[in-house]
C-alpha atoms as a PDB file:
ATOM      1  CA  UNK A   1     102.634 209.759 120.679  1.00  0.00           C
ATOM      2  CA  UNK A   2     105.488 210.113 118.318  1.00  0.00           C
ATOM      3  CA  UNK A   3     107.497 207.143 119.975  1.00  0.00           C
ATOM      4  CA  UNK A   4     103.828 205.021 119.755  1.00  0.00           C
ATOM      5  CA  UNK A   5     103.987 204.776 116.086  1.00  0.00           C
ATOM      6  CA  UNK A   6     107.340 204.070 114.592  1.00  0.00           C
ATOM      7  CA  UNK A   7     106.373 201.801 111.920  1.00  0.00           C
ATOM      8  CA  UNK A   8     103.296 202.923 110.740  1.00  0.00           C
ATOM      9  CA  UNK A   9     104.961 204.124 107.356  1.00  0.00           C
ATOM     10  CA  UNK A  10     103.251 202.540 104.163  1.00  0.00           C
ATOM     11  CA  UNK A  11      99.723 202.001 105.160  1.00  0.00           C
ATOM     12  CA  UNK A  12      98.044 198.823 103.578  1.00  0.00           C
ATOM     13  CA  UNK A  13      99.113 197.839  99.740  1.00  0.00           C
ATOM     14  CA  UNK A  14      96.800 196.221  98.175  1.00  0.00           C
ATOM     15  CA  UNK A  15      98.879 195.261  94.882  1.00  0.00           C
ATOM     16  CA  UNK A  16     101.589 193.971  97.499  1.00  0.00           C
ATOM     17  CA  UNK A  17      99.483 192.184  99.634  1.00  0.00           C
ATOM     18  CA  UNK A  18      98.121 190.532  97.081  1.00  0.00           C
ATOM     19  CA  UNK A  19     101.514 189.807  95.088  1.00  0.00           C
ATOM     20  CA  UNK A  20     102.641 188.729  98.449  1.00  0.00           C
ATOM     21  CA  UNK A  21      99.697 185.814  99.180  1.00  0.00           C
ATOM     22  CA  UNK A  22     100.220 184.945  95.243  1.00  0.00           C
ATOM     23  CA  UNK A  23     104.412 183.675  96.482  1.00  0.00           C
ATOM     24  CA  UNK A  24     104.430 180.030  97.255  1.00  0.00           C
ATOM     25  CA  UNK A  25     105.259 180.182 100.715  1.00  0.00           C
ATOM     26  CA  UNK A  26     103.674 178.172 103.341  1.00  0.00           C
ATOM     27  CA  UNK A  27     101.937 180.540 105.073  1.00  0.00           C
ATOM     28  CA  UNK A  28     101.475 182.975 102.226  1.00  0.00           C
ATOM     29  CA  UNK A  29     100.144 181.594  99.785  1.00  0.00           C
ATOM     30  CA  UNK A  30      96.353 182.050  98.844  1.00  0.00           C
ATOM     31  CA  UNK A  31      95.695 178.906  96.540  1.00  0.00           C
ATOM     32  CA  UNK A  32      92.449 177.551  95.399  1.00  0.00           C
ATOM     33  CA  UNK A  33      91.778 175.823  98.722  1.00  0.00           C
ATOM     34  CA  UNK A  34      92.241 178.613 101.061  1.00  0.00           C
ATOM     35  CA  UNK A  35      89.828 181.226  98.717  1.00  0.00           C
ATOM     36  CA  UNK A  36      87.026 178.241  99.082  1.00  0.00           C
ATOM     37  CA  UNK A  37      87.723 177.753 102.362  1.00  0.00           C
ATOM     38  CA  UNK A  38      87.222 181.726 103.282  1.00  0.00           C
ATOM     39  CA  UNK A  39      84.137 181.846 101.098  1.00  0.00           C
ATOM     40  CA  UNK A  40      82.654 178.769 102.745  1.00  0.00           C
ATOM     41  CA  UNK A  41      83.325 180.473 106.560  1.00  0.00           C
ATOM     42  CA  UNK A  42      81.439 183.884 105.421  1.00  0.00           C
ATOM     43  CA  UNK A  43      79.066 181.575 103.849  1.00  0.00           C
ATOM     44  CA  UNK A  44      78.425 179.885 107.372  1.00  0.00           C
ATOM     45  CA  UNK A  45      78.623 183.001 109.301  1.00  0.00           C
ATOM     46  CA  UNK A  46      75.904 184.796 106.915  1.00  0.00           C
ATOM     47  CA  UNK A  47      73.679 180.961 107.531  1.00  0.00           C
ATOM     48  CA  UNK A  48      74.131 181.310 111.496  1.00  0.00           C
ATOM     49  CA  UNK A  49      72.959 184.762 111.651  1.00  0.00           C
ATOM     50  CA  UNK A  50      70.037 183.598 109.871  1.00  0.00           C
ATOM     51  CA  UNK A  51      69.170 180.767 110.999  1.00  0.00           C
ATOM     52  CA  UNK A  52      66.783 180.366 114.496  1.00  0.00           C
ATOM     53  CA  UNK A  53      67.427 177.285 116.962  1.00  0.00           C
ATOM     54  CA  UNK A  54      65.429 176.397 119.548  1.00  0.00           C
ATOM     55  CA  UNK A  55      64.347 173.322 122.108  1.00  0.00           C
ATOM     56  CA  UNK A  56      64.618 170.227 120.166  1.00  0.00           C
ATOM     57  CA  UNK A  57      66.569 171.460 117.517  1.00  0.00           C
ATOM     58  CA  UNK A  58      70.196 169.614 116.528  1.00  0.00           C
ATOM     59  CA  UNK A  59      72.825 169.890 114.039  1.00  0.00           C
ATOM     60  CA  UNK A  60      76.024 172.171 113.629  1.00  0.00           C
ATOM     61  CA  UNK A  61      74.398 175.536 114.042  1.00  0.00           C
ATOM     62  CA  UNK A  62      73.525 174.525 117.651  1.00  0.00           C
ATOM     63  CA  UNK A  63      77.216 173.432 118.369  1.00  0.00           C
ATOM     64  CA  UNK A  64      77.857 177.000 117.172  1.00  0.00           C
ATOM     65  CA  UNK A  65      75.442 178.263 119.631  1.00  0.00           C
ATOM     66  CA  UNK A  66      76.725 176.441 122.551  1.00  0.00           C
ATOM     67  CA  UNK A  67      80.437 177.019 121.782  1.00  0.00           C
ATOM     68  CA  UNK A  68      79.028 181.082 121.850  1.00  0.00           C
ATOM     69  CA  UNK A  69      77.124 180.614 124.875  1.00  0.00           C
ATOM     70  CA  UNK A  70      80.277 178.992 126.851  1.00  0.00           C
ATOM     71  CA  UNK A  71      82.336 181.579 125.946  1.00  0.00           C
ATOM     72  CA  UNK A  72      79.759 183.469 128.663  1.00  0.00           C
ATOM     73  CA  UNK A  73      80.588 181.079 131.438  1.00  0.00           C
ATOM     74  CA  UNK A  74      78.091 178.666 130.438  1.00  0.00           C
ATOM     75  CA  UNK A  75      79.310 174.510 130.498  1.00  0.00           C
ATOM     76  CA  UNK A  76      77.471 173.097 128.044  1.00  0.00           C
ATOM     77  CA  UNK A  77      77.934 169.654 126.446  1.00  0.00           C
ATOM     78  CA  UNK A  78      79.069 170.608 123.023  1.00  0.00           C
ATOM     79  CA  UNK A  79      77.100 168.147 121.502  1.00  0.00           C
ATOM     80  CA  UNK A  80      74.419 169.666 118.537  1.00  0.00           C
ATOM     81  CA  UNK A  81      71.247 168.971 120.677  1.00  0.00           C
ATOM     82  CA  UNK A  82      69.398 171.303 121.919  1.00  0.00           C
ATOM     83  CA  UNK A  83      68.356 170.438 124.872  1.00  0.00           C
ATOM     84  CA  UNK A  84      66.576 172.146 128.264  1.00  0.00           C
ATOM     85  CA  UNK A  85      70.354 172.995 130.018  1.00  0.00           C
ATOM     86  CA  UNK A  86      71.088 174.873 126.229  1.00  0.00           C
ATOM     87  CA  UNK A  87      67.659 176.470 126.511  1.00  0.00           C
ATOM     88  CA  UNK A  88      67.679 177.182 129.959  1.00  0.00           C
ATOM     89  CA  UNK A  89      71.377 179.078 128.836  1.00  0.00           C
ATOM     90  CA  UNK A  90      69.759 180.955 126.044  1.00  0.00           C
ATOM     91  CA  UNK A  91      67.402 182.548 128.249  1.00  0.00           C
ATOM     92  CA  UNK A  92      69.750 183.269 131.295  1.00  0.00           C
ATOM     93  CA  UNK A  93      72.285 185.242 128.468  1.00  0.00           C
ATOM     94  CA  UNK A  94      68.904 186.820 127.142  1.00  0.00           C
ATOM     95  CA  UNK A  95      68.129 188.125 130.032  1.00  0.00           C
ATOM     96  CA  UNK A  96      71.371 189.501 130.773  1.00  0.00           C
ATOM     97  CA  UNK A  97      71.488 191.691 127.322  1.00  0.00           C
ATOM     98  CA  UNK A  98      67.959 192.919 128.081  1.00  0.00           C
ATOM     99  CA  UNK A  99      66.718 191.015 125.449  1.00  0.00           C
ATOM    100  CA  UNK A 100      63.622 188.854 124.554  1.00  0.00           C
ATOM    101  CA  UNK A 101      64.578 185.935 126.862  1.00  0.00           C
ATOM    102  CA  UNK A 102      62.301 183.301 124.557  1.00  0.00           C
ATOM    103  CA  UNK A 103      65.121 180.735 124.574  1.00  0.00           C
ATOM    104  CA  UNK A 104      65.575 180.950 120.670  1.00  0.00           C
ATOM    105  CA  UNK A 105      69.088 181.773 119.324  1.00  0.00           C
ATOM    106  CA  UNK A 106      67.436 183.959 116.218  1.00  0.00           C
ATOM    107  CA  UNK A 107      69.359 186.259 114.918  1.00  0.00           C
ATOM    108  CA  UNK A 108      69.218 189.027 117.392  1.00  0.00           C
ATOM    109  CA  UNK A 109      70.738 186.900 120.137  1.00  0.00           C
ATOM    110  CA  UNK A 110      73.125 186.031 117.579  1.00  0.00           C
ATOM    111  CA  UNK A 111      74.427 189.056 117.147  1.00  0.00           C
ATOM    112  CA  UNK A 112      74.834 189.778 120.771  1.00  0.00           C
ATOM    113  CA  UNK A 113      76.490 186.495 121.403  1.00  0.00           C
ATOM    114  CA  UNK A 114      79.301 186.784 118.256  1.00  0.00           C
ATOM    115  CA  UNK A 115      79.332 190.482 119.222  1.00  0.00           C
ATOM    116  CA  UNK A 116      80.155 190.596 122.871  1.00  0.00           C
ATOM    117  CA  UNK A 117      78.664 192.348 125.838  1.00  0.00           C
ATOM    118  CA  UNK A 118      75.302 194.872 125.144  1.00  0.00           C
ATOM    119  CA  UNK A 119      76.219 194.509 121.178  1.00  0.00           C
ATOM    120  CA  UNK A 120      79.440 195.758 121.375  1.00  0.00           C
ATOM    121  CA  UNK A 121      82.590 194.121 121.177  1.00  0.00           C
ATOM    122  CA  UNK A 122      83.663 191.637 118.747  1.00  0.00           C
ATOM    123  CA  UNK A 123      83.342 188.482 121.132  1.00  0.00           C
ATOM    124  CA  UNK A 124      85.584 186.293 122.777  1.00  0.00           C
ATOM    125  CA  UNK A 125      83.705 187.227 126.106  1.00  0.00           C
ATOM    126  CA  UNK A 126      85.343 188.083 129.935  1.00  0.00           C
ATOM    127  CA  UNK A 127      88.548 190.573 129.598  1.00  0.00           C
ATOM    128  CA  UNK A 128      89.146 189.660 125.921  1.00  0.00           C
ATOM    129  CA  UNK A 129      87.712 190.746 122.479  1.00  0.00           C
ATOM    130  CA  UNK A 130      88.419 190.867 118.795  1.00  0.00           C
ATOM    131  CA  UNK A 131      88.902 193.967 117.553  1.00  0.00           C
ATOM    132  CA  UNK A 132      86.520 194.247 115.167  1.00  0.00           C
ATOM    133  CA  UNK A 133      82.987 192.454 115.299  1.00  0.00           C
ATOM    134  CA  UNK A 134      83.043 188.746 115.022  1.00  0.00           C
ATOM    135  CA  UNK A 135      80.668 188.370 111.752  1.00  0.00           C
ATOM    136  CA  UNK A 136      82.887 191.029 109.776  1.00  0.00           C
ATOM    137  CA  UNK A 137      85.789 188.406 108.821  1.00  0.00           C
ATOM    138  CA  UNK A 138      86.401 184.510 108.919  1.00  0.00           C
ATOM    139  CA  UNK A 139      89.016 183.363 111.080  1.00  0.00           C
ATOM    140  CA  UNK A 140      91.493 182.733 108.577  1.00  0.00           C
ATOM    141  CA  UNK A 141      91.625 186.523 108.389  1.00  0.00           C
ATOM    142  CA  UNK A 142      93.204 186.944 111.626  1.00  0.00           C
ATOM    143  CA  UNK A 143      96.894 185.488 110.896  1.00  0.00           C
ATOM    144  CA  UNK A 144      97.493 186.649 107.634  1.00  0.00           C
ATOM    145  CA  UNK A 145     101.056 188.340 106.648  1.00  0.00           C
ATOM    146  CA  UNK A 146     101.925 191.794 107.070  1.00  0.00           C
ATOM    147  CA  UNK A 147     104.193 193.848 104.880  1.00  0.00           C
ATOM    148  CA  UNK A 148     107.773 194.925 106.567  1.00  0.00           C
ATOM    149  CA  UNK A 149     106.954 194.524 110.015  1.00  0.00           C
ATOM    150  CA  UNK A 150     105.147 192.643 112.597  1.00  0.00           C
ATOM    151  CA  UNK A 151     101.266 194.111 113.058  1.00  0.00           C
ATOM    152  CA  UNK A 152      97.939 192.895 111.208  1.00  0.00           C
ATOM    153  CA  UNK A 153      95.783 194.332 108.811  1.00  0.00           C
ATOM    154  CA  UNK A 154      91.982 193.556 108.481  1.00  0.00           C
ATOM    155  CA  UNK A 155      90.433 194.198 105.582  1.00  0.00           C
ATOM    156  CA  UNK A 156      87.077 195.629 106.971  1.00  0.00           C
ATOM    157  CA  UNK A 157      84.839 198.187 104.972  1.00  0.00           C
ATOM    158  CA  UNK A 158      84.294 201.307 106.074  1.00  0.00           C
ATOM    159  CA  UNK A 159      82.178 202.469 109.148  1.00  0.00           C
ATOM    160  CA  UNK A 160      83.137 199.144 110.580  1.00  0.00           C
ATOM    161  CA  UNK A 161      82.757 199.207 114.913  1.00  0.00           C
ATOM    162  CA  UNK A 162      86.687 198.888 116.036  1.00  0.00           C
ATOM    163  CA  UNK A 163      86.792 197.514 119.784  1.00  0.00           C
ATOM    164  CA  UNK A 164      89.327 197.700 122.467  1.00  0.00           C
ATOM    165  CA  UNK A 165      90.800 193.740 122.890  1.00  0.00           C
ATOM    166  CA  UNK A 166      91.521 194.250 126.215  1.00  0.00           C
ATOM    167  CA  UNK A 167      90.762 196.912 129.079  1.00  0.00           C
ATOM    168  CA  UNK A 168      93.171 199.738 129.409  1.00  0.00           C
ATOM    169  CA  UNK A 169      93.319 203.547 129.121  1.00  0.00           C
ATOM    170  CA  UNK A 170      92.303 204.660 124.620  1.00  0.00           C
ATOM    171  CA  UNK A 171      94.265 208.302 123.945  1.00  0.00           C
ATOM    172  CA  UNK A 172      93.175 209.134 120.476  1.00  0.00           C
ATOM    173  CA  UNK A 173      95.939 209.574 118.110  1.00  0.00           C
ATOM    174  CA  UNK A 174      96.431 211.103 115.068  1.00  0.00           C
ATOM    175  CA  UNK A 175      99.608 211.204 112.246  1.00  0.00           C
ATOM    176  CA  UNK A 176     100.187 211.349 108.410  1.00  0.00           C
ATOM    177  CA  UNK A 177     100.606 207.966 108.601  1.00  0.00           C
ATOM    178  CA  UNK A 178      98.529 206.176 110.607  1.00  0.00           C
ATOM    179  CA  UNK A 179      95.780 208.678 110.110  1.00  0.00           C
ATOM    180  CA  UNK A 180      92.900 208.602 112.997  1.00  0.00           C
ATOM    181  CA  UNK A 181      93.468 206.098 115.422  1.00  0.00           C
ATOM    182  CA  UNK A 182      93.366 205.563 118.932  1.00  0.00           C
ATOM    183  CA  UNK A 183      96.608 204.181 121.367  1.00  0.00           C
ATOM    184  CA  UNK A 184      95.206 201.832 123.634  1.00  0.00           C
ATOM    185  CA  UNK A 185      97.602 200.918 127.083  1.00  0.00           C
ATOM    186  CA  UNK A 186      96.376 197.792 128.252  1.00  0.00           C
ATOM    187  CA  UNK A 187      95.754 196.140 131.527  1.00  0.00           C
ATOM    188  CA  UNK A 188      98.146 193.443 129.841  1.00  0.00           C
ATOM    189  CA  UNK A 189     101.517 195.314 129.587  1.00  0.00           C
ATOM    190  CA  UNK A 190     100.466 195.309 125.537  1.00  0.00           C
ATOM    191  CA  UNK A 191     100.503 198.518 123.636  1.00  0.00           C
ATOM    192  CA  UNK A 192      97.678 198.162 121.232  1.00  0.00           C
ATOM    193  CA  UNK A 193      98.021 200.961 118.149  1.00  0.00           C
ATOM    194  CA  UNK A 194      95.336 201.190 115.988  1.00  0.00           C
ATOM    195  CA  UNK A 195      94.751 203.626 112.810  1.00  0.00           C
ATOM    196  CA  UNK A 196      92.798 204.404 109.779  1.00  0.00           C
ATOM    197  CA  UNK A 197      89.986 204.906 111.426  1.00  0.00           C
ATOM    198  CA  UNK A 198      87.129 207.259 109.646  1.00  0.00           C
ATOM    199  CA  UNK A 199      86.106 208.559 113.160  1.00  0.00           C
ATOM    200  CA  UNK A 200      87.307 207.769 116.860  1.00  0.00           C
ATOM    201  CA  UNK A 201      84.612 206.821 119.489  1.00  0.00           C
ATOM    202  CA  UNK A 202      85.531 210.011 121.433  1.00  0.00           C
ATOM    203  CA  UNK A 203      88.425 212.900 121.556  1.00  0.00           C
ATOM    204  CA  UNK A 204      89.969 212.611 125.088  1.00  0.00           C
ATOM    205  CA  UNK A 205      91.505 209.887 126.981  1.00  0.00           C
ATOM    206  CA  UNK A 206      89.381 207.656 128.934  1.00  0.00           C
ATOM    207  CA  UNK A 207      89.939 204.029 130.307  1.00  0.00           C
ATOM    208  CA  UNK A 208      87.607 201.277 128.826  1.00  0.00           C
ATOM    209  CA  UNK A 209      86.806 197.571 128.899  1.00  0.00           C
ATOM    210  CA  UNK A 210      87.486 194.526 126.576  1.00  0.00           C
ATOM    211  CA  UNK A 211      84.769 195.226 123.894  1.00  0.00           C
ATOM    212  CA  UNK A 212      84.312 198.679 123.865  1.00  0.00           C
ATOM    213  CA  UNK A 213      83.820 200.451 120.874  1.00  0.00           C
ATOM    214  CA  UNK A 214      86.902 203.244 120.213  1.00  0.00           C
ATOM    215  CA  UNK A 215      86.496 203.745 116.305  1.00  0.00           C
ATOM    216  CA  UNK A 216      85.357 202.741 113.654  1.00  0.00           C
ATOM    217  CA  UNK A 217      87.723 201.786 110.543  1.00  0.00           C
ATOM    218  CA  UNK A 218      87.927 203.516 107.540  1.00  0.00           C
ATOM    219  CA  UNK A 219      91.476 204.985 105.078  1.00  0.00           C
ATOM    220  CA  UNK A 220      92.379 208.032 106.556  1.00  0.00           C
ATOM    221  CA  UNK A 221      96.683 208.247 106.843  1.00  0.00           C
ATOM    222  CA  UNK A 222      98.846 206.560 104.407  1.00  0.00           C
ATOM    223  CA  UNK A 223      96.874 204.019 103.191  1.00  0.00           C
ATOM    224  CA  UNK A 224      95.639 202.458  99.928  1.00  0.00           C
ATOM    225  CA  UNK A 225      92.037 201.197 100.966  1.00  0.00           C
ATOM    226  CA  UNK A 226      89.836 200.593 103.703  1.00  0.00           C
ATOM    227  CA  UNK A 227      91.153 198.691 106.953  1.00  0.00           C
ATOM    228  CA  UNK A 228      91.693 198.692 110.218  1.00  0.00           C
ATOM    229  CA  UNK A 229      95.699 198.190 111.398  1.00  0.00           C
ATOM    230  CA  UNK A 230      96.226 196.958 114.683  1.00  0.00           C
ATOM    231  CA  UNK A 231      99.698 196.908 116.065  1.00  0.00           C
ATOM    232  CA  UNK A 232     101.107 195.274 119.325  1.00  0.00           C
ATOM    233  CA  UNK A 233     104.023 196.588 121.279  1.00  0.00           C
ATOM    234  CA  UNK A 234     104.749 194.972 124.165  1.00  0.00           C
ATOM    235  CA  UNK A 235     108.819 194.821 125.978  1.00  0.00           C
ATOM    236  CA  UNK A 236     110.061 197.373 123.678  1.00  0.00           C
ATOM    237  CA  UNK A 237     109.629 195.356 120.357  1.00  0.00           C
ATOM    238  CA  UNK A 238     106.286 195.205 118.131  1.00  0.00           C
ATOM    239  CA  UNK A 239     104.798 191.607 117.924  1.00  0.00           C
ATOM    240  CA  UNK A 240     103.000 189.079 116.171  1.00  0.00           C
ATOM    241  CA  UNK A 241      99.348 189.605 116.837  1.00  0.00           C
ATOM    242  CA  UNK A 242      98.137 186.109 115.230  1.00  0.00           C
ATOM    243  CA  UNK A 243      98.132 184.196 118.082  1.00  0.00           C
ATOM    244  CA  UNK A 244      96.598 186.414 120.357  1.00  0.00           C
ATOM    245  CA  UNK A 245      93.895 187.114 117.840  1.00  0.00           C
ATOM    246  CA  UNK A 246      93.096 183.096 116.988  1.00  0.00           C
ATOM    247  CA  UNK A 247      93.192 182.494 120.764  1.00  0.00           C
ATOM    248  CA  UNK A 248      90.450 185.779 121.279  1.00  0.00           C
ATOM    249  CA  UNK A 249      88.743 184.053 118.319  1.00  0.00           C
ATOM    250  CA  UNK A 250      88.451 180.637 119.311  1.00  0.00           C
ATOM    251  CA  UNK A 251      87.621 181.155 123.024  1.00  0.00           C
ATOM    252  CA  UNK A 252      91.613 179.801 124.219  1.00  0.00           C
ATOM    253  CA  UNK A 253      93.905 180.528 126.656  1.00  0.00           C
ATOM    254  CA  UNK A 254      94.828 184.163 125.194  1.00  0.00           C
ATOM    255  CA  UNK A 255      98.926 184.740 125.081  1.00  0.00           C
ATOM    256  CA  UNK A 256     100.168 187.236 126.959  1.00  0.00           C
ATOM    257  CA  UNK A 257     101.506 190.489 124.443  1.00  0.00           C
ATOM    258  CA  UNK A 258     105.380 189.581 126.010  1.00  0.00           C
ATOM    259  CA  UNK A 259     105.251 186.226 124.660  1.00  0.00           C
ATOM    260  CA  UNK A 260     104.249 186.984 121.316  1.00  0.00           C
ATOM    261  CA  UNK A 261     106.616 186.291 118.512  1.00  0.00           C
ATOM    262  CA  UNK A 262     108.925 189.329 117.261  1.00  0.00           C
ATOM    263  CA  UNK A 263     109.236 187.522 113.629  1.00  0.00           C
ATOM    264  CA  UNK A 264     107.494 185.241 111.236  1.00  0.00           C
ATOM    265  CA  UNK A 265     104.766 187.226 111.030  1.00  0.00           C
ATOM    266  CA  UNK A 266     105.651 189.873 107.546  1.00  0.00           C
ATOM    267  CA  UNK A 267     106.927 189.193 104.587  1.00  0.00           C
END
């Protein structure tokens, strides 16, 4: 384990990372727009999880449900109506979270379908996940800069579920510096790391699935504040997890860990 976490050294700064999004770089800096912009996408998230469609129903909060639902293998039209073929997918993904299958996207079948499989997982469906659930953060969360070297930090309260992103074999891990945290070898040649956890899903190795819940995120190790850091290794150099996250979050081809940027990525 002592070769897994080489870099885990200063936890998460919060007076840096700040200082650091305040430097007028282009992919740094935090101005006006950006803050309204994250505001407005927790905003919409909190709306969507509230808000119940159903058969004859249209507008943007359907396109969100049918972008969700064809991340499940569904092929709908992406096109804000809600229709029988949207209704008739509703109750078939129901049905296969054991469910109410009434064919209304309220808010529990929200949760399962921005959560991933049986309520776990943070979504992106199939052998992929975010690693923390998909309501906890807007997307602009999941490329931000990372001080001295390439990983991602997530600024998640604690208590927060922590998933695997991709099936694998999870050894729980433990160090002054990254604190509780669980190694996770991946089916994908990656080496996910992550740490700060306030308690690990269980104490002994065990292989899991895309989506399965391994932690949950808290400030234990050398850190300054609640988070979860997630670290990829992958052909003996750490990389860039941005990409790989955005794909996971927007239902994309994912990147393979290998091709992931070695720079560009910290500041």
């Amino acid at each position: 384990m002592r070769d897994a976490l080489p870099f885990v050294r200063s936890g998460y700064d919060h007076a840096k990372f700040r200082a650091a999004r305040r430097r007028p770089r282009a992919r740094c800096h935090l101005d006006r727009r950006v803050q309204r912009r994250h505001r407005r996408e927790r905003s919409e998230l909190a709306a969507r999880a509230a808000a119940n469609v159903q058969y004859g129903s249209r507008g943007s909060t359907v396109r969100a449900a049918q972008v969700q639902l064809n991340k499940y293998g569904h092929r709908l039209s992406v096109d804000g109506i809600f229709g029988s073929g949207t209704r008739s997918a509703t109750i078939a993904f129901q049905r296969s979270r054991g469910i109410s299958a009434d064919g209304i996207v309220g808010p529990t079948t929200w949760l399962y379908l921005t959560s991933g499989a049986s309520g776990g997982g943070g979504g992106g469906g199939g052998s992929r996940s975010l690693p923390v659930p998909r309501s906890a953060l807007p997307r602009s969360e999941y490329d931000d800069p990372h001080h001295d070297y390439p990983a991602l930090d997530l600024p998640v309260g604690t208590g927060t579920s922590a998933f695997a992103v991709v099936g694998g074999t999870a050894t729980p891990i433990s160090s002054s510096s990254c604190g509780l945290g669980m190694s996770l070898a991946g089916s994908d040649g990656g080496t996910y790391t992550y740490c700060h956890f306030s308690s690990r899903a269980f104490t002994s190795a065990r292989s899991v699935s895309a989506g399965t819940r391994i932690g949950y995120t808290g400030n234990t190790g050398n850190s300054t504040g609640p988070h979860l850091h997630l670290q990829i290794r992958a052909g003996g150099a750490l990389r860039c997890p941005g990409r790989m996250m955005l794909a996971i979050y927007d239902g994309t081809a994912v990147p393979s860990p290998a091709s992931l940027p070695t720079s560009g990525c910290s500041y």
